[in-house]
PDB file of N, CA and C in Angstrom:
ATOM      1  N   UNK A   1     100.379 150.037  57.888  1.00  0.00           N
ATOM      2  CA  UNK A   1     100.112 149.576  56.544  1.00  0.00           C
ATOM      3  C   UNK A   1     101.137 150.123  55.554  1.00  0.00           C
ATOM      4  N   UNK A   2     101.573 151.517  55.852  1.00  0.00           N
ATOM      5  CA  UNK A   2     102.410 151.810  55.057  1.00  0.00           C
ATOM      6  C   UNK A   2     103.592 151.164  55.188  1.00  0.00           C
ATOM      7  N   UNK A   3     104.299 151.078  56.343  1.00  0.00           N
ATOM      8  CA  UNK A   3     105.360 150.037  56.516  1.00  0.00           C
ATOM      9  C   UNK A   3     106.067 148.734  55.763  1.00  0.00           C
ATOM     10  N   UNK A   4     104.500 148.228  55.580  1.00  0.00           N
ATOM     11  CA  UNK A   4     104.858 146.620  54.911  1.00  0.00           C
ATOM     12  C   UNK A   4     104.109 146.984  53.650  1.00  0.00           C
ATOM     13  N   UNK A   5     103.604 147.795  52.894  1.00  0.00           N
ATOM     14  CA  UNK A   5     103.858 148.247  51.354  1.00  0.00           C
ATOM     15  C   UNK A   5     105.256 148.736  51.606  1.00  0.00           C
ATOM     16  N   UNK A   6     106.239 149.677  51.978  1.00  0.00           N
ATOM     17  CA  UNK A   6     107.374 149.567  51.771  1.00  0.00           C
ATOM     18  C   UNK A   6     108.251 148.641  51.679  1.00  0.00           C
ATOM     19  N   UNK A   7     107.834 148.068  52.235  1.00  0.00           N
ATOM     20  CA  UNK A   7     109.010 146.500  52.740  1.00  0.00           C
ATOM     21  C   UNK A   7     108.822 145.738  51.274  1.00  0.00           C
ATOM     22  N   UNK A   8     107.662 145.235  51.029  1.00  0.00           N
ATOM     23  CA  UNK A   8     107.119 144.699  50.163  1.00  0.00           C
ATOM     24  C   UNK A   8     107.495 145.170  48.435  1.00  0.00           C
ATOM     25  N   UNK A   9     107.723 146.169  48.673  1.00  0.00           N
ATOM     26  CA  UNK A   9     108.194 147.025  47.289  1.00  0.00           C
ATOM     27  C   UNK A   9     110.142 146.872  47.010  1.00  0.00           C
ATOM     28  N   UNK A  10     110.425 147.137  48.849  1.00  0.00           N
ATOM     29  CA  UNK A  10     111.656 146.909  48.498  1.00  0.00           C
ATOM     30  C   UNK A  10     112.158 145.395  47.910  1.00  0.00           C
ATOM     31  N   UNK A  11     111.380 144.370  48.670  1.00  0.00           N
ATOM     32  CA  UNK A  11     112.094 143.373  48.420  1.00  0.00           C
ATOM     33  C   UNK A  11     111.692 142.861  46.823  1.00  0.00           C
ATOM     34  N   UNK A  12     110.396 143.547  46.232  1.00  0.00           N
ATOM     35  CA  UNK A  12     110.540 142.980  45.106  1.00  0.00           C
ATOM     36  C   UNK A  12     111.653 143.645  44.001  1.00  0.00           C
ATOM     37  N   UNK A  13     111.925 144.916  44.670  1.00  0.00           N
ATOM     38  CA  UNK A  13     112.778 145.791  43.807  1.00  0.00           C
ATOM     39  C   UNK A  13     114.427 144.723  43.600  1.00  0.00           C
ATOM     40  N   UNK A  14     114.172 144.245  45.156  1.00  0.00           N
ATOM     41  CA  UNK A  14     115.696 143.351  45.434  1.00  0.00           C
ATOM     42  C   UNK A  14     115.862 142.099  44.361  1.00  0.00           C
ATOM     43  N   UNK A  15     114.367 141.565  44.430  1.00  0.00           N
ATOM     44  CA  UNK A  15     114.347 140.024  43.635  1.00  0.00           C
ATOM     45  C   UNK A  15     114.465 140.558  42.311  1.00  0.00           C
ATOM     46  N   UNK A  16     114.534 141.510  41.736  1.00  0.00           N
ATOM     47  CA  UNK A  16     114.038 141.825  40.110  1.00  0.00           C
ATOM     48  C   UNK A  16     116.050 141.628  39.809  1.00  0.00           C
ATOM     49  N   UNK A  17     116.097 143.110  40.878  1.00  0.00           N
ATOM     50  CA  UNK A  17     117.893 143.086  40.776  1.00  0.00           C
ATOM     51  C   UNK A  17     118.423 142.119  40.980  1.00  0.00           C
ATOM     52  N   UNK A  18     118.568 140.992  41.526  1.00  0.00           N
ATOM     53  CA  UNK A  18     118.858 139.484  41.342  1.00  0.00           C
ATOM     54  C   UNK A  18     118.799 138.815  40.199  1.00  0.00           C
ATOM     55  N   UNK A  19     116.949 138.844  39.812  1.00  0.00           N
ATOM     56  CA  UNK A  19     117.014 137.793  38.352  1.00  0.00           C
ATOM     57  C   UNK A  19     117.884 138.461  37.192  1.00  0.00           C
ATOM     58  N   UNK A  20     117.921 139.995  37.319  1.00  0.00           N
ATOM     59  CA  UNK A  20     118.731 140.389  36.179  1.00  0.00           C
ATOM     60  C   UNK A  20     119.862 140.517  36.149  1.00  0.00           C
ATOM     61  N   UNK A  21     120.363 140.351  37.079  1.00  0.00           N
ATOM     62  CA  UNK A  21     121.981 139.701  37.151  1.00  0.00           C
ATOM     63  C   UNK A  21     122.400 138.768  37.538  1.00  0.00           C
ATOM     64  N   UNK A  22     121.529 137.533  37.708  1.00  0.00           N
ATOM     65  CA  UNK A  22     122.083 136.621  38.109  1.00  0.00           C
ATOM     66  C   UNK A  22     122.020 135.593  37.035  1.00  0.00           C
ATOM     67  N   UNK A  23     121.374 135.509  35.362  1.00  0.00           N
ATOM     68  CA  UNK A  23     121.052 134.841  34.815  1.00  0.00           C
ATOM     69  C   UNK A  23     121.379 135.541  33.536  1.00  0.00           C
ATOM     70  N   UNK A  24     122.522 136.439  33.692  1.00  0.00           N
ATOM     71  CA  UNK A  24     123.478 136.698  32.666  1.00  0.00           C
ATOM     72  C   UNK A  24     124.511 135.899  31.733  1.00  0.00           C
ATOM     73  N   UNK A  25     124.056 135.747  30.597  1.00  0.00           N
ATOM     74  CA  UNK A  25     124.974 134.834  29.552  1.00  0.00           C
ATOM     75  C   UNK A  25     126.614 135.173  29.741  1.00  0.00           C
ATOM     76  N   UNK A  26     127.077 133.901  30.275  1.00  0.00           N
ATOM     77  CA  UNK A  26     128.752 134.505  29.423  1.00  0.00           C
ATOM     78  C   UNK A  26     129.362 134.775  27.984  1.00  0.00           C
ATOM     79  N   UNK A  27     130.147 135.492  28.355  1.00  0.00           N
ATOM     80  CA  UNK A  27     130.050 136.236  26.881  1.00  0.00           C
ATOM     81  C   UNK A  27     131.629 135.701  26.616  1.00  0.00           C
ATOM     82  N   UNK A  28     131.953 135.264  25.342  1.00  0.00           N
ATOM     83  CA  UNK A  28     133.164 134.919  24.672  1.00  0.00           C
ATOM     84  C   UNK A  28     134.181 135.834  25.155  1.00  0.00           C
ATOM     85  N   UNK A  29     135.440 135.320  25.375  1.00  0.00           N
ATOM     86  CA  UNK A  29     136.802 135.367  25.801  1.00  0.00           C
ATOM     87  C   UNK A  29     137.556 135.872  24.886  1.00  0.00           C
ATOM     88  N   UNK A  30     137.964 136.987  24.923  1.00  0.00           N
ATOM     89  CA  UNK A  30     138.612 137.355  23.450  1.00  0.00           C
ATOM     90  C   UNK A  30     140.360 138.299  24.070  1.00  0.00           C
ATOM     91  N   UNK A  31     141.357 137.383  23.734  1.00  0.00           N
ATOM     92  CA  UNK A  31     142.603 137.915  23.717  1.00  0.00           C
ATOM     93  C   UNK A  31     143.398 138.990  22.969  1.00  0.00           C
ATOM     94  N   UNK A  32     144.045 140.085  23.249  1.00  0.00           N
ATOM     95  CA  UNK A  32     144.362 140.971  22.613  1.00  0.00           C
ATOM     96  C   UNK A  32     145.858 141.519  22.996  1.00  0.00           C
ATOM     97  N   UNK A  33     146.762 141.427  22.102  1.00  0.00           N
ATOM     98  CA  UNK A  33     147.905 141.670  22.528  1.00  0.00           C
ATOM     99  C   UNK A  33     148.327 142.885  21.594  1.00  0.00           C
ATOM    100  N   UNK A  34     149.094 144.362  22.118  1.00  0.00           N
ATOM    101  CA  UNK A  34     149.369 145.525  21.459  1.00  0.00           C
ATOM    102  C   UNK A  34     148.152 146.215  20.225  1.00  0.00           C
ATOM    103  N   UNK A  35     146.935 145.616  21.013  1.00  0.00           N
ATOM    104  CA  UNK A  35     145.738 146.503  20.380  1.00  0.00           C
ATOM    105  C   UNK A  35     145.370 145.450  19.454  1.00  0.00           C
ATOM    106  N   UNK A  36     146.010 144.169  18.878  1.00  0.00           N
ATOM    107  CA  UNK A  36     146.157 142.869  17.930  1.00  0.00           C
ATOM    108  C   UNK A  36     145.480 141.851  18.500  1.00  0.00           C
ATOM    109  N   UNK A  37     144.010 141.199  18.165  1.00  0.00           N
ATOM    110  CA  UNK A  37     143.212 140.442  18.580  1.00  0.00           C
ATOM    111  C   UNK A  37     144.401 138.859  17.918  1.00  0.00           C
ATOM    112  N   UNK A  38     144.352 138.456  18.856  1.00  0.00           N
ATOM    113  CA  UNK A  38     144.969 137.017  19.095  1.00  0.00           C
ATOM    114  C   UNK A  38     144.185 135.998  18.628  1.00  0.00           C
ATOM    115  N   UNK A  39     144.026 134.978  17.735  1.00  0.00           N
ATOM    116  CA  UNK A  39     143.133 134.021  17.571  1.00  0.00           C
ATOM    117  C   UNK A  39     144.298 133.041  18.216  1.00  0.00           C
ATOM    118  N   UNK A  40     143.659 131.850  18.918  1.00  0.00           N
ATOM    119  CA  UNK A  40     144.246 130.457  19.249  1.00  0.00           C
ATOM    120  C   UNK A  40     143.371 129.284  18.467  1.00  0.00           C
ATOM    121  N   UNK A  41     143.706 127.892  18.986  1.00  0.00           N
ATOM    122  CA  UNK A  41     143.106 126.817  18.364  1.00  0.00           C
ATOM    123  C   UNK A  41     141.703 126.462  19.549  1.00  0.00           C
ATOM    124  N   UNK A  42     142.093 126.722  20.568  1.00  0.00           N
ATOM    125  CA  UNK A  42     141.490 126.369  22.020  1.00  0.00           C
ATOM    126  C   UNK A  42     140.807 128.065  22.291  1.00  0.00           C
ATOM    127  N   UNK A  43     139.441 127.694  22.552  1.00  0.00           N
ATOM    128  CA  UNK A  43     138.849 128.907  23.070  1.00  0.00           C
ATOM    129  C   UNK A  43     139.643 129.172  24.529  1.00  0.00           C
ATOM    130  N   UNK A  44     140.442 130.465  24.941  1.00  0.00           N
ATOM    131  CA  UNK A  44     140.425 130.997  25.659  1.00  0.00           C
ATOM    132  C   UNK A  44     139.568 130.811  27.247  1.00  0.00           C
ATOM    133  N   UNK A  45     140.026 130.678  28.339  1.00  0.00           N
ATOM    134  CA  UNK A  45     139.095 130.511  29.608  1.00  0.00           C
ATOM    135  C   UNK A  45     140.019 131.386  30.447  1.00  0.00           C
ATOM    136  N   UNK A  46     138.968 132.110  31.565  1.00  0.00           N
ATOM    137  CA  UNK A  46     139.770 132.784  33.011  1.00  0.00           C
ATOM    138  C   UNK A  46     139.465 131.582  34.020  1.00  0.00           C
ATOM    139  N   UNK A  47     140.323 131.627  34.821  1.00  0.00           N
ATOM    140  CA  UNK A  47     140.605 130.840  35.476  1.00  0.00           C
ATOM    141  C   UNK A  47     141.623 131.728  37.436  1.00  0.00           C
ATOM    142  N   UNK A  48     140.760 132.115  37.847  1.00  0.00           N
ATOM    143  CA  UNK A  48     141.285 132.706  39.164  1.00  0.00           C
ATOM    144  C   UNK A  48     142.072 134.024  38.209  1.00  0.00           C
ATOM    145  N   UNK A  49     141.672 134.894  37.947  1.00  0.00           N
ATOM    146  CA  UNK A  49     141.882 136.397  37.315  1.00  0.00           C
ATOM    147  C   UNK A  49     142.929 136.166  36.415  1.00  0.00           C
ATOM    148  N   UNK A  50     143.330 135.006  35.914  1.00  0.00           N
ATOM    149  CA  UNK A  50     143.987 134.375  34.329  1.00  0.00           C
ATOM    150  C   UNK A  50     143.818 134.214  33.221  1.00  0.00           C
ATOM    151  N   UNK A  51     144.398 134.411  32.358  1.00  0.00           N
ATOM    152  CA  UNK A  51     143.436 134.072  30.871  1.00  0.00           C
ATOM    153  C   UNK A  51     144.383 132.378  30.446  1.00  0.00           C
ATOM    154  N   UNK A  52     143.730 131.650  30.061  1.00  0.00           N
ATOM    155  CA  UNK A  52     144.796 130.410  29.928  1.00  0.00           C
ATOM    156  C   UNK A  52     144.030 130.151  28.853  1.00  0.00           C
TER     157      UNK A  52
END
């Protein structure tokens, strides 16, 4: 019995750590060149570890 209360605890511990990182907002793209925040016309996107 104790067994599967462990099991049971772990996996909800697992599903919690899932929903709370898996349904994280992206957060705005913000460029900075020599400490100097960059504004463009086009919001900013990464793209394969790029900023374009």
């Amino acid at each position: 019995m104790a067994k599967k209360q462990k099991k049971i605890k772990l996996l909800l511990v697992i599903l919690v750590a899932i929903l709370l990182t898996g349904f994280k907002e992206a957060s705005e793209v913000k460029i900075y060149v020599n400490g100097k925040r960059i504004k463009s016309d086009q919001p900013p996107i990464i793209k394969t570890s790029r900023t374009l």
